[in-house]
C-alpha atoms as a PDB file:
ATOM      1  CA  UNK A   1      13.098  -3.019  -5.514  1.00  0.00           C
ATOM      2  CA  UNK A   2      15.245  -5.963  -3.825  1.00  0.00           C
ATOM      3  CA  UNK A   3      13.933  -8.808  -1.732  1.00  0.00           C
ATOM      4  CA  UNK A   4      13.962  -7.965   2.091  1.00  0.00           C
ATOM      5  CA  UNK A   5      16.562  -9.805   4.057  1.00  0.00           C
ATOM      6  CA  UNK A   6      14.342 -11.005   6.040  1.00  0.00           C
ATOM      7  CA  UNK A   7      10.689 -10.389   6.503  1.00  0.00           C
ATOM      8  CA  UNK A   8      10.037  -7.927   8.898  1.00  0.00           C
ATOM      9  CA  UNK A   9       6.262  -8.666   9.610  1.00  0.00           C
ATOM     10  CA  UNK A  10       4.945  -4.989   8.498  1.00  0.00           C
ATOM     11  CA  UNK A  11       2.795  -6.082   6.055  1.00  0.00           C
ATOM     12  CA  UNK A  12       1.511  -9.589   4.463  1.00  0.00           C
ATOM     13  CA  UNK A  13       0.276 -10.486   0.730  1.00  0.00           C
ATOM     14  CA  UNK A  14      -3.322 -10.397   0.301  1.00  0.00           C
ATOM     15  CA  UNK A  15      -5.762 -11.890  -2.650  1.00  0.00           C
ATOM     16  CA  UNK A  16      -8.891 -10.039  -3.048  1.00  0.00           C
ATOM     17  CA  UNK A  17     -11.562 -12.353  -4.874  1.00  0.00           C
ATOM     18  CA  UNK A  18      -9.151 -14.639  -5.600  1.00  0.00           C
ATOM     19  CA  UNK A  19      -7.589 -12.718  -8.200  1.00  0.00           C
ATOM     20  CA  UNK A  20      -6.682  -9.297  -7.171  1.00  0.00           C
ATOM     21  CA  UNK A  21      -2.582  -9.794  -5.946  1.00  0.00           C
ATOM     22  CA  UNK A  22      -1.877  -7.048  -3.339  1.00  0.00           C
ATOM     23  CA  UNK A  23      -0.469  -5.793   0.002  1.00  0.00           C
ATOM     24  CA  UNK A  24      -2.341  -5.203   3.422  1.00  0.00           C
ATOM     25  CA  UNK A  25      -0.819  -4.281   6.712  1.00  0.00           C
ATOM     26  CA  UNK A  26      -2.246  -4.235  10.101  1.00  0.00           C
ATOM     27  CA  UNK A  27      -3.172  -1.071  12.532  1.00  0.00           C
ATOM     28  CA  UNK A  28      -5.011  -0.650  16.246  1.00  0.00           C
ATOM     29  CA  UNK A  29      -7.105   1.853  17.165  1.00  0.00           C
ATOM     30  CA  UNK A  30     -10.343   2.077  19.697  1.00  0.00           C
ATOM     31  CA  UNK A  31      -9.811  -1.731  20.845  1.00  0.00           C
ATOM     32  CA  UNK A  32     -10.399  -2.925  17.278  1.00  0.00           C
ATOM     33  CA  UNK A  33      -7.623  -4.625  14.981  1.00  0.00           C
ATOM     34  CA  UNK A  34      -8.173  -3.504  11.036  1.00  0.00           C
ATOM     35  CA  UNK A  35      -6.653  -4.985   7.621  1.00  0.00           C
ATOM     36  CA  UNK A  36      -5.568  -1.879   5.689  1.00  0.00           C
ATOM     37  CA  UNK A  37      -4.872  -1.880   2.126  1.00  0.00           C
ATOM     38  CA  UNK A  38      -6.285   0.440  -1.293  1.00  0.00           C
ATOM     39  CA  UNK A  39      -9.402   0.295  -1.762  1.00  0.00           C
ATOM     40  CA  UNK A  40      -9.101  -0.160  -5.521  1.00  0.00           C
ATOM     41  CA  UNK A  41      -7.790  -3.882  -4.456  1.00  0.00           C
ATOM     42  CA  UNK A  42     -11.528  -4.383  -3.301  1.00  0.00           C
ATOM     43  CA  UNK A  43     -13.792  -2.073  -4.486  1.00  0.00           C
ATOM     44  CA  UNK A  44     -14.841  -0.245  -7.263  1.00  0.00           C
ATOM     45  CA  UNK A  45     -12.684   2.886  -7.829  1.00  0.00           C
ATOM     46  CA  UNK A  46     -12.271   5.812 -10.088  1.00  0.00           C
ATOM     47  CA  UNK A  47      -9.723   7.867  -9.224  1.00  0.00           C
ATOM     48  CA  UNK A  48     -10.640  10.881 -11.113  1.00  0.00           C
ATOM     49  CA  UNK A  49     -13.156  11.141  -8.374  1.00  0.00           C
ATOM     50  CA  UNK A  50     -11.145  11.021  -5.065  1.00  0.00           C
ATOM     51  CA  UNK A  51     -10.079  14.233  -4.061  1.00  0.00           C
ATOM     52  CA  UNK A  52      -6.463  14.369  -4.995  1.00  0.00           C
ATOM     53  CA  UNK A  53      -6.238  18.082  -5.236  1.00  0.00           C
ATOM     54  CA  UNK A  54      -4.947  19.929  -8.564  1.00  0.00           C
ATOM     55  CA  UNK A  55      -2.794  16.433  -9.446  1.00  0.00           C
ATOM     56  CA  UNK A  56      -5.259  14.207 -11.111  1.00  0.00           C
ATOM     57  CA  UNK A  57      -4.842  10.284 -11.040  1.00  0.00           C
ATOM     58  CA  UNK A  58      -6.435   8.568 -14.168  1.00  0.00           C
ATOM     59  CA  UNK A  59      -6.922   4.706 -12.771  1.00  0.00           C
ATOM     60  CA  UNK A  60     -10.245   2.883 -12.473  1.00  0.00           C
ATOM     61  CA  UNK A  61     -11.036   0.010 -10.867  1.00  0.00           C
ATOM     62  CA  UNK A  62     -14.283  -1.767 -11.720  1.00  0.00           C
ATOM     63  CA  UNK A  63     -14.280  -5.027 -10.019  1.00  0.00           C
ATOM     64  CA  UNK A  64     -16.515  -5.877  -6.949  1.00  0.00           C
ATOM     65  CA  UNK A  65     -13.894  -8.510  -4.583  1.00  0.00           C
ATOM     66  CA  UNK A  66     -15.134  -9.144  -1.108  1.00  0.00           C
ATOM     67  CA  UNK A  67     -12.990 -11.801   0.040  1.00  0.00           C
ATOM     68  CA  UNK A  68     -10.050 -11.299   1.064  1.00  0.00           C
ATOM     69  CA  UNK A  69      -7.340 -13.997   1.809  1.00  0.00           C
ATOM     70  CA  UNK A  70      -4.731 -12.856   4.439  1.00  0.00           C
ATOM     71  CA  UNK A  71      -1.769 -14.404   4.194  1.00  0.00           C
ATOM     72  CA  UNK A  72       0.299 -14.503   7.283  1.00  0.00           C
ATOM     73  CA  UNK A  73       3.880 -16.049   7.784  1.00  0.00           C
ATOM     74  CA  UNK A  74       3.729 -19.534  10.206  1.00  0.00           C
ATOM     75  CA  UNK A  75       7.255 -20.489   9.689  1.00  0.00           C
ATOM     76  CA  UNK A  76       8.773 -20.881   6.392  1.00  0.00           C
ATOM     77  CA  UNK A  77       4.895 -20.868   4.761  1.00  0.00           C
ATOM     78  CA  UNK A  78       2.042 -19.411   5.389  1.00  0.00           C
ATOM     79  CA  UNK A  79      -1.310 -19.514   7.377  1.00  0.00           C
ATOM     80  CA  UNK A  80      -4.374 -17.974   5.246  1.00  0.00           C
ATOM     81  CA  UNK A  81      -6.938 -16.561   6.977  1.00  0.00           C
ATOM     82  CA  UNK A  82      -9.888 -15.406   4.621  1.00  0.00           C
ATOM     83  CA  UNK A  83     -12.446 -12.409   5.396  1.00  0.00           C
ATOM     84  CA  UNK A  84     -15.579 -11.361   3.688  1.00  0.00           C
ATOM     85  CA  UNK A  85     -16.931  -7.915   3.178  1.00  0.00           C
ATOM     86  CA  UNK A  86     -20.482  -8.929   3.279  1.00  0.00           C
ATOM     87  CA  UNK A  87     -20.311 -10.276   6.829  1.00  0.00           C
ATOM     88  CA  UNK A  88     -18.343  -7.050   8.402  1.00  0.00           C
ATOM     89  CA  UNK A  89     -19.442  -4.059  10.032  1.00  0.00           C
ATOM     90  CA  UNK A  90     -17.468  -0.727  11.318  1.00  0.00           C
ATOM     91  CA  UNK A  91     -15.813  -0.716   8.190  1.00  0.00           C
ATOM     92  CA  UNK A  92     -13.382   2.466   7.539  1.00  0.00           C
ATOM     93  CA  UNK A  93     -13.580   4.329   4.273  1.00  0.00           C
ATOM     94  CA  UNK A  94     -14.048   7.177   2.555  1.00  0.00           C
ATOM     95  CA  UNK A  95     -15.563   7.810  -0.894  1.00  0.00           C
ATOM     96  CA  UNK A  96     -12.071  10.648  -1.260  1.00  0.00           C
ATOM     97  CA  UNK A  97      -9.612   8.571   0.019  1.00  0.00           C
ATOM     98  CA  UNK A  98      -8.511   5.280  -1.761  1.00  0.00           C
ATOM     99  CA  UNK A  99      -7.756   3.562   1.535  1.00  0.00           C
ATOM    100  CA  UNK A 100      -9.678   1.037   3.111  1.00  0.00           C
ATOM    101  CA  UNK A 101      -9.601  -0.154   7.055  1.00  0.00           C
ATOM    102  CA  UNK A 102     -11.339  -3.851   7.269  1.00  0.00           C
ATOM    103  CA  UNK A 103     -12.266  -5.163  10.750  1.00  0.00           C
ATOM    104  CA  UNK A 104     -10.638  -8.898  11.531  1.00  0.00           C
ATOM    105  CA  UNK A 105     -10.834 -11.113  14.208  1.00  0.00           C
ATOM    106  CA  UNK A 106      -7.496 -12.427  13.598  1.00  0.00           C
ATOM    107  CA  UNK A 107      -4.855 -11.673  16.265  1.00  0.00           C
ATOM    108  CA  UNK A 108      -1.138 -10.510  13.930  1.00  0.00           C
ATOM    109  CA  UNK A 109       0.599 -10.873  16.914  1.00  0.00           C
ATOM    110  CA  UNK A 110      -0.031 -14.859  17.261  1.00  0.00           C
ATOM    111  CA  UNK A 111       2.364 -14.821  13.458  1.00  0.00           C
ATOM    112  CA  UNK A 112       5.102 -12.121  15.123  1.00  0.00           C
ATOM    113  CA  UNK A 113       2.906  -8.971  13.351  1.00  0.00           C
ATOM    114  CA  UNK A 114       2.807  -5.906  15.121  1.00  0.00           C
ATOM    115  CA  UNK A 115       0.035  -3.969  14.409  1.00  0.00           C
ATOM    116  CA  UNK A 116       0.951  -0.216  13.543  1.00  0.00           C
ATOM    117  CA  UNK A 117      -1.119   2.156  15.633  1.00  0.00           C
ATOM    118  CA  UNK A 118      -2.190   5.839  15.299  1.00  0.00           C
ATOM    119  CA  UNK A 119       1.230   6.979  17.780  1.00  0.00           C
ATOM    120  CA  UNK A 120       3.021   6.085  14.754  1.00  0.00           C
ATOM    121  CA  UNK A 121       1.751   7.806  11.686  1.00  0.00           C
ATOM    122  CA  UNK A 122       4.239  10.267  10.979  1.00  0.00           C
ATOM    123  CA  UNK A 123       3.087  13.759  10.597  1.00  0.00           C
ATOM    124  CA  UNK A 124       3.537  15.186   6.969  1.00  0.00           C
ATOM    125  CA  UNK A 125       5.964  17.935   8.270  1.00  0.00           C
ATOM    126  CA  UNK A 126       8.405  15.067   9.433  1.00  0.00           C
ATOM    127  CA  UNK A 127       8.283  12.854   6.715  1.00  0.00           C
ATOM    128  CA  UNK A 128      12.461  12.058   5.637  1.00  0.00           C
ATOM    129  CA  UNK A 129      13.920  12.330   2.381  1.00  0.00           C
ATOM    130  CA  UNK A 130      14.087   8.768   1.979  1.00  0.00           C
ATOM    131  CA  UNK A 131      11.027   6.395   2.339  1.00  0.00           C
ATOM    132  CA  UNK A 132      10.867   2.214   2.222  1.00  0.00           C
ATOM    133  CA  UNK A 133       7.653   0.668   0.145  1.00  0.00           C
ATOM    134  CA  UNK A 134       7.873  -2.668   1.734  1.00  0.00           C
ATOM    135  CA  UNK A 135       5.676  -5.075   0.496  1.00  0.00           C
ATOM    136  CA  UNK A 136       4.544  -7.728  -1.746  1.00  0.00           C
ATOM    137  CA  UNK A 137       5.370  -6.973  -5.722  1.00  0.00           C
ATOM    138  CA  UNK A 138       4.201  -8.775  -8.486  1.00  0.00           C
ATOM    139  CA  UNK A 139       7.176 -10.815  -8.366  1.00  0.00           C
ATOM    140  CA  UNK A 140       5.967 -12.294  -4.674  1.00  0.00           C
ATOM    141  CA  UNK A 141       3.205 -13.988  -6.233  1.00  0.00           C
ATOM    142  CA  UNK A 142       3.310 -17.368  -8.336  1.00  0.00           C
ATOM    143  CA  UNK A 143       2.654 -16.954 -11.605  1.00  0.00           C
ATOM    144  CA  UNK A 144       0.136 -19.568 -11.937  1.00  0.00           C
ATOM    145  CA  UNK A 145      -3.425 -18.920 -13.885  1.00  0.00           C
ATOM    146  CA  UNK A 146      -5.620 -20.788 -11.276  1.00  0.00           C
ATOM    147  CA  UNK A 147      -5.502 -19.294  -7.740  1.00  0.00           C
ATOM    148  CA  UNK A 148      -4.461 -22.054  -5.530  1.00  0.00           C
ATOM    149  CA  UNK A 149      -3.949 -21.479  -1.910  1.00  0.00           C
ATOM    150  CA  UNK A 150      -2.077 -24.483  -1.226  1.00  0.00           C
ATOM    151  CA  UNK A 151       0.451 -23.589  -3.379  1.00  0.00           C
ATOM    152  CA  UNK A 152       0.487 -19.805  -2.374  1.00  0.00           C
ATOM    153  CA  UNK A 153       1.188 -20.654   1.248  1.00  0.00           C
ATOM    154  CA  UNK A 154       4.272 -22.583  -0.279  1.00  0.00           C
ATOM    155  CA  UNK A 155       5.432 -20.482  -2.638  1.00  0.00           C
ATOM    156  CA  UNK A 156       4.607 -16.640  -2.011  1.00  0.00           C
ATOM    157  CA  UNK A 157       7.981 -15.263  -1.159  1.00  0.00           C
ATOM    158  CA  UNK A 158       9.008 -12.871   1.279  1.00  0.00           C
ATOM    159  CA  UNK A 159       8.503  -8.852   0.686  1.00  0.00           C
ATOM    160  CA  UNK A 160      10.519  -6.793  -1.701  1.00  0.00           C
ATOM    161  CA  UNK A 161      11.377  -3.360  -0.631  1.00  0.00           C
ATOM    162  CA  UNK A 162      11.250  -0.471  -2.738  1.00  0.00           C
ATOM    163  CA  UNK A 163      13.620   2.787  -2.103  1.00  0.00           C
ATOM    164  CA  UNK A 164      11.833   6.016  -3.122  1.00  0.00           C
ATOM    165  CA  UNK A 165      12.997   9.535  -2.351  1.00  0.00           C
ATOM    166  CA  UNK A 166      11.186  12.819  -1.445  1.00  0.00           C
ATOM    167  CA  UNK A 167      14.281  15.186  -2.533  1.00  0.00           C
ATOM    168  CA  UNK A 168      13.568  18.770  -1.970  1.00  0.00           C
ATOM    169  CA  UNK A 169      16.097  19.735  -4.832  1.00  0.00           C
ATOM    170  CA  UNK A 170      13.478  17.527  -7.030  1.00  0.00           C
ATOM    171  CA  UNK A 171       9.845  18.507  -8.057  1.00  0.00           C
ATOM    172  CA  UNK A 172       8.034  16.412 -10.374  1.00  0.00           C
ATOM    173  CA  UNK A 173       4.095  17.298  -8.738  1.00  0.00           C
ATOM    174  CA  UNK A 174       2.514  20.162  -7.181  1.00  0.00           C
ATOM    175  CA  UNK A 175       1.121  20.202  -4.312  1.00  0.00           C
ATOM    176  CA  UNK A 176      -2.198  18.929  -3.607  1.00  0.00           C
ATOM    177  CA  UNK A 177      -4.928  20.334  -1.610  1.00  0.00           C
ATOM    178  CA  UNK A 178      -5.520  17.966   0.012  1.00  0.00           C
ATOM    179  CA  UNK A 179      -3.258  17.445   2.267  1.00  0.00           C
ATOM    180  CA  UNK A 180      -3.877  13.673   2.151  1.00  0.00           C
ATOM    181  CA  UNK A 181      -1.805  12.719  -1.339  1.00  0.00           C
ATOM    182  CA  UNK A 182       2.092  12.466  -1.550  1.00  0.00           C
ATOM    183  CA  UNK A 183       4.361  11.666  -4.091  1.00  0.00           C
ATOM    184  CA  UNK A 184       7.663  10.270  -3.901  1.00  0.00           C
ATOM    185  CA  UNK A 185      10.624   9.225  -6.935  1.00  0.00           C
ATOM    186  CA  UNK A 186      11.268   5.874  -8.016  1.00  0.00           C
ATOM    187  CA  UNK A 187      14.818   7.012  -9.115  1.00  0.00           C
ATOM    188  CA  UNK A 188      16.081   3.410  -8.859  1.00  0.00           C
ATOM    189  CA  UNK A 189      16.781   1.431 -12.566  1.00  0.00           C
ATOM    190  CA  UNK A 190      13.308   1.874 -15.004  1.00  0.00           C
ATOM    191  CA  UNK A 191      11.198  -1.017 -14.190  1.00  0.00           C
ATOM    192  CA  UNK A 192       8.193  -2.997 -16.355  1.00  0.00           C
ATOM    193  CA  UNK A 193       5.175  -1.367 -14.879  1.00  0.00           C
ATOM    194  CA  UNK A 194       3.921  -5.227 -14.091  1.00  0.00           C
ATOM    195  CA  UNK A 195       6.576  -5.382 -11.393  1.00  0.00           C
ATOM    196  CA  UNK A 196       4.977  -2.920  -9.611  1.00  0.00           C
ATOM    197  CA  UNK A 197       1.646  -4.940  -9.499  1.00  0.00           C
ATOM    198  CA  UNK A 198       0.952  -6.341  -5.956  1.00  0.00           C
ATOM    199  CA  UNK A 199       2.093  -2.956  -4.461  1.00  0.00           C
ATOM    200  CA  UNK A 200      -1.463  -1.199  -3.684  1.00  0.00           C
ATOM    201  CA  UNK A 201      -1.747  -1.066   0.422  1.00  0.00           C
ATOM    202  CA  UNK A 202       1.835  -1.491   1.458  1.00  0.00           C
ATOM    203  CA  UNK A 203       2.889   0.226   3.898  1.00  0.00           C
ATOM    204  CA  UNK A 204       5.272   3.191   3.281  1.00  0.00           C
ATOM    205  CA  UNK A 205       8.077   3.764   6.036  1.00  0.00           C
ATOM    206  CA  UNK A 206      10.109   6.781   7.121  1.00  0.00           C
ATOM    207  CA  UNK A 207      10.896   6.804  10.630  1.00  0.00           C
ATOM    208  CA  UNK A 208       7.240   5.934  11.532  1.00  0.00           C
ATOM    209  CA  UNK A 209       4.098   4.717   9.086  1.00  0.00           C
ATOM    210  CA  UNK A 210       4.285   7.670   6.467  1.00  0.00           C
ATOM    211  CA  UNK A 211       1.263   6.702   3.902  1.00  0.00           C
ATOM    212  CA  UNK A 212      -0.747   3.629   1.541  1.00  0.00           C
ATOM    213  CA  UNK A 213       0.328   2.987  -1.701  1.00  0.00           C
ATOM    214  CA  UNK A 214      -2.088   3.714  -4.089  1.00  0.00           C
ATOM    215  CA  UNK A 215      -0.539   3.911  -7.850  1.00  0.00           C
ATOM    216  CA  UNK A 216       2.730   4.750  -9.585  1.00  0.00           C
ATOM    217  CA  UNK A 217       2.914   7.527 -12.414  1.00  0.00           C
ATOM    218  CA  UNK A 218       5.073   8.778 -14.889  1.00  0.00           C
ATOM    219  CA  UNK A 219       6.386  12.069 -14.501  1.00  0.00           C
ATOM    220  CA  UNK A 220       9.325  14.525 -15.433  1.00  0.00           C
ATOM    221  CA  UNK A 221      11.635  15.221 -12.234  1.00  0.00           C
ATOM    222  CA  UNK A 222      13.242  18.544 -12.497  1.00  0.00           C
ATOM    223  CA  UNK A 223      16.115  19.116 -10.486  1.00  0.00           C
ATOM    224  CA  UNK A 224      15.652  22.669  -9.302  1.00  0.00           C
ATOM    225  CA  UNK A 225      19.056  23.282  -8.723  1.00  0.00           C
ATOM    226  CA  UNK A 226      20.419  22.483 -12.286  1.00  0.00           C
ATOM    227  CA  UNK A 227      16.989  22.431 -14.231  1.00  0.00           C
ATOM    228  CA  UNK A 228      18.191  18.830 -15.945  1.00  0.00           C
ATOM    229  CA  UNK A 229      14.882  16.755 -16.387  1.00  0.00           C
ATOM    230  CA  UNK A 230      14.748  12.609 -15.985  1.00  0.00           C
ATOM    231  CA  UNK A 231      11.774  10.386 -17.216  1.00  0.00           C
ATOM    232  CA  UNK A 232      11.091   8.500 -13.752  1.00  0.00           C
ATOM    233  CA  UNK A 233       8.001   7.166 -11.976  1.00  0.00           C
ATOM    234  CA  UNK A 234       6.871   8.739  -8.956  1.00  0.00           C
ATOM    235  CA  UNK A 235       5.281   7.110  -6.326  1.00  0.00           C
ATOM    236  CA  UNK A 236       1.816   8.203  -4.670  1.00  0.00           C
ATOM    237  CA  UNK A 237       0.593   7.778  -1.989  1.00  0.00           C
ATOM    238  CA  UNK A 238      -2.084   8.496   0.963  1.00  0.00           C
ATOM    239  CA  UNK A 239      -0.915  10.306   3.924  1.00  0.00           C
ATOM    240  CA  UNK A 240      -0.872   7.461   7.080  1.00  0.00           C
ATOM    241  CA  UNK A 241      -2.788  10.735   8.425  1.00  0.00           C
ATOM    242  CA  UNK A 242      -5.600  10.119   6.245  1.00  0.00           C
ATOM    243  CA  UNK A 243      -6.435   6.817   8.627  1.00  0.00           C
ATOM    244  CA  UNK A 244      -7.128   9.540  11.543  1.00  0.00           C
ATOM    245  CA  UNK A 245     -10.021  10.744   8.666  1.00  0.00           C
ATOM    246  CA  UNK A 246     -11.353   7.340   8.363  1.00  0.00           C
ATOM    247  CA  UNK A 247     -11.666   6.743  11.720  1.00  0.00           C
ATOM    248  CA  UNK A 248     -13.525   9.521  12.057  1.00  0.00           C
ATOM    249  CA  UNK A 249     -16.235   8.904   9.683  1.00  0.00           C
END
């Protein structure tokens, strides 16, 4: 993962109870403007319980968060905009899926964000060999104990972007039933799994929105052409499809 040139306004740091570090992006659909990031940054979560088909994912998630600070770029710092749960209604999710959609008032466009909408999920037949995670690591963050929002709108940096492949001459997963969860290698240098911390909810780019973050795992790649194995991580994800399922619960 390397710091983005420049930040290209696709997604924006988020702190969930003011604890939880993580990454939200912004998407449009029936007239309303949503906040989407994992639900896991928010809400309780067991993964073992979403429906992730015959690959099973092991985290758990037991904290209650409701407010969420929404960090949005004003110049060379940030504006924060906080929202709360308890005060929302029309809110998308799905006991399967660990993604949530949160209803805002807030206008992205006013900070240069433009909100993703459903024309550009990217259907899972189209999805390219390589993908961008861009969003806000753990390294984005300060590393201060005590949350302190004047000194996150100072010093939060600018996205990192992470490179991940989806090489058809590389397994490392089977398939899942769902249709809904991907996976995709990390086959960059090994990493500290803290630096992948602040990840959950970014946005995942091919040519369109491709998917969510939701964890990182490690697996065995086997290269089916020469059968060598590599310790990596792999990256999954939810589908950017699986927001057409939310919206239509």
């Amino acid at each position: 993962m390397i710091p983005a040139k420049t930040d290209p306004h696709v997604s924006c740091p988020i702190v969930c109870g003011e604890y939880m570090r993580a990454t939200g992006f912004f998407l449009t659909a029936t007239n309303q403007i949503y906040l989407v990031t994992a639900r896991h940054n928010l809400l309780p979560t067991n993964a073992a319980a979403l429906e992730t088909g015959d690959y099973p994912l092991t985290y758990q998630t037991n904290d209650f968060l409701p407010t969420i600070d929404i960090y949005l770029r004003d110049g060379p710092g940030f504006t924060v905009k906080r929202v709360d749960l308890l005060d929302k209604h029309g809110i998308l999710i799905d006991d399967r899926i660990d993604v949530l959609g949160i209803p805002i008032d807030i206008d992205p466009e006013e900070y240069g964000y433009l909100p993703w909408t459903l024309d550009d999920i990217e259907a899972p037949d189209a999805t390219p060999p390589t993908l961008d995670v861009i969003g806000f690591s753990g390294r984005s963050f300060p590393d201060d104990d005590v949350y302190d929002i004047d000194i996150y709108t100072q010093h939060v940096t600018g996205p990192y972007v992470l490179t991940v492949h989806d090489d058809e001459n590389t397994t490392a997963h089977t398939p899942t039933e769902t249709g809904f969860l991907a996976f995709a290698l990390d086959n960059g240098p090994e990493k500290h799994e803290s630096e992948y911390n602040g990840y959950s909810g970014s946005p995942i780019l091919g040519t369109g929105l491709t998917g969510i973050h939701c964890a990182n795992v490690p697996v065995t790649a086997v290269n089916t052409d020469t059968n060598n194995t590599t310790e990596t991580t792999a990256i999954a994800y939810w589908r950017a499809d699986a927001l057409n399922q939310l919206l239509r619960m």
